[in-house]
Protein backbone atom coordinates (compact mmCIF):
# COMPACT_ATOMS: atom_id res chain seq x y z
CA UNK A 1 -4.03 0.68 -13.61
CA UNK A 2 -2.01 3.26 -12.19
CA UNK A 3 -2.78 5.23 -8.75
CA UNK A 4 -0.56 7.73 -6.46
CA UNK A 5 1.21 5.42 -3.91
CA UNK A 6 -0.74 8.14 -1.31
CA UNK A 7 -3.81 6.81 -1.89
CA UNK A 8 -3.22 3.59 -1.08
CA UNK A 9 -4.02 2.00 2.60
CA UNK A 10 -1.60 0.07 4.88
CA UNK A 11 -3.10 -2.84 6.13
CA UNK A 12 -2.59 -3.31 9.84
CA UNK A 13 -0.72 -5.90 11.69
CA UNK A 14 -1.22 -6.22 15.14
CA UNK A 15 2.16 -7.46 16.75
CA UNK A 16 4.13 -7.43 13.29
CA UNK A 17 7.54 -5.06 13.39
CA UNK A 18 5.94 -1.08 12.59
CA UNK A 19 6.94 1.00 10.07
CA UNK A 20 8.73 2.51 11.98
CA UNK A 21 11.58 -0.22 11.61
CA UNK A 22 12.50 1.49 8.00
CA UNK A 23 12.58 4.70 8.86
CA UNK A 24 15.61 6.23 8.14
CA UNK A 25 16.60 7.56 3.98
CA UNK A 26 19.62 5.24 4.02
CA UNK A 27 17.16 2.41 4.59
CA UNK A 28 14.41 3.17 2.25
CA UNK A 29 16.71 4.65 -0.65
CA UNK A 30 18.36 0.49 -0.81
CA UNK A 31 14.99 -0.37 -0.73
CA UNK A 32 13.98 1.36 -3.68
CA UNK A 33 16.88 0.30 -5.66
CA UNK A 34 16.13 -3.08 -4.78
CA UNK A 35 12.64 -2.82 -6.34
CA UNK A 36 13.11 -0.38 -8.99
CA UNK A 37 15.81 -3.13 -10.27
CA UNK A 38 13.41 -6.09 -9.66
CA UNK A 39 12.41 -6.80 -13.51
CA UNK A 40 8.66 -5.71 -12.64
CA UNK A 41 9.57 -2.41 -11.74
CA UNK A 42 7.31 -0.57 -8.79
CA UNK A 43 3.74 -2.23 -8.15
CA UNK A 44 1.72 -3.06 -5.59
CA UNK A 45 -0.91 -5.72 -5.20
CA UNK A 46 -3.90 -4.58 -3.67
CA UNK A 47 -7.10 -5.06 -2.17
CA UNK A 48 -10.06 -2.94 -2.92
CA UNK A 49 -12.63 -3.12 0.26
CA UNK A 50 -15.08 -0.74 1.69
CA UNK A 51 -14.21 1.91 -1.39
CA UNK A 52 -10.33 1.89 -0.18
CA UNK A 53 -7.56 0.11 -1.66
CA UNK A 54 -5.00 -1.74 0.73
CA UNK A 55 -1.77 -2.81 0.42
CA UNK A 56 -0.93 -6.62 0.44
CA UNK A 57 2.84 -5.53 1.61
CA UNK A 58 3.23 -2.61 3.30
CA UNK A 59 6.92 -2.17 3.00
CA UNK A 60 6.50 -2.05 -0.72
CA UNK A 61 3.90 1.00 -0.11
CA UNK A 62 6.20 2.53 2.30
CA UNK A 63 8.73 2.46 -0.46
CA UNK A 64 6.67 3.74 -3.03
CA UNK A 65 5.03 6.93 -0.92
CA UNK A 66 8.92 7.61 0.41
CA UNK A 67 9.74 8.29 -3.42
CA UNK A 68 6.00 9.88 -4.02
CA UNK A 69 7.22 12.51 -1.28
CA UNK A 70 10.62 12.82 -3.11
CA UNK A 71 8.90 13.47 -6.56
CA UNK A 72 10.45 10.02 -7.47
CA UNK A 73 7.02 8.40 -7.86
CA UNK A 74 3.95 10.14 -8.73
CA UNK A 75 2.44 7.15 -9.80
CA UNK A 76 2.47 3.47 -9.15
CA UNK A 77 0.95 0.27 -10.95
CA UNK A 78 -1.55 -2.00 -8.68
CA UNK A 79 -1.97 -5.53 -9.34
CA UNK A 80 -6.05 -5.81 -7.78
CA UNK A 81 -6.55 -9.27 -6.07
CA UNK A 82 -10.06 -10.05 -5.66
CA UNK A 83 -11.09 -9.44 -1.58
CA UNK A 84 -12.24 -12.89 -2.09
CA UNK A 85 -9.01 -14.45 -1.94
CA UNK A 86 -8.09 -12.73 0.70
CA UNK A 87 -7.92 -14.82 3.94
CA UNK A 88 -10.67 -13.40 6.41
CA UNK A 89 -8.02 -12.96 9.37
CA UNK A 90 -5.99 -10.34 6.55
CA UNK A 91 -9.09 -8.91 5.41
CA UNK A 92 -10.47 -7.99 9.26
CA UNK A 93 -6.99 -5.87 9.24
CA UNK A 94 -8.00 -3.76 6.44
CA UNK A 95 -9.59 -0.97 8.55
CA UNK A 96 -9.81 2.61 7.39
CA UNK A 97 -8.32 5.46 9.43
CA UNK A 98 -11.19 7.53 10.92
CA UNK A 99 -9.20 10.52 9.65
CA UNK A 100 -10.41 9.72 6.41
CA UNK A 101 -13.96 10.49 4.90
CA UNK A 102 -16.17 7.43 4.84
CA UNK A 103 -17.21 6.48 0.98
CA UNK A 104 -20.64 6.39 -0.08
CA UNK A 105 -21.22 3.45 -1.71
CA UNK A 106 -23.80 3.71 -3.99
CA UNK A 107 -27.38 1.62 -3.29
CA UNK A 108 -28.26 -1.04 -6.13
């Protein structure tokens, strides 16, 4: 499956370096050559929880929504794990931003 690298979630990690530590184009543009020469290609394994995905590596996402921003990337494959296989101390860090809507999930 296929999804804009936008719509994906960073998961947080409290005391892990930010984001901020690739910030600058020199930075992210190795990056990207890096994984756009990796025999995969671009993809991100993800975590679908609470209607959200998350990313399992966040510098890959950063990567992919630096080159969604420089019409490099409109869309990106996702590998889904199951949120069962996800240890519970990751899965507590997959919170989403109040800035976005909540998701209605529907009732059984």
């Amino acid at each position: 499956m296929f999804v804009a690298p936008s719509t994906v979630l960073f998961t947080n990690c409290p005391g892990a370096p930010g984001l901020e530590t690739l910030t600058t184009n020199s930075e992210l543009e190795e990056l990207s050559k890096k994984l756009m020469a990796n025999s995969e290609g671009l993809r991100l394994q993800v975590v679908e929880k609470d209607g959200h995905y998350f990313t399992l590596n966040n510098t890959r996402l950063q990567v992919c929504q630096w080159l969604e921003t420089r019409g490099q990337c409109r869309t990106v494959r996702i590998e889904t794990v199951p949120l069962k296989s996800v240890p519970e101390g990751i899965k507590q860090m997959m919170v989403v931003p109040s800035s976005l809507p909540a998701v209605q999930v529907p009732l059984p």
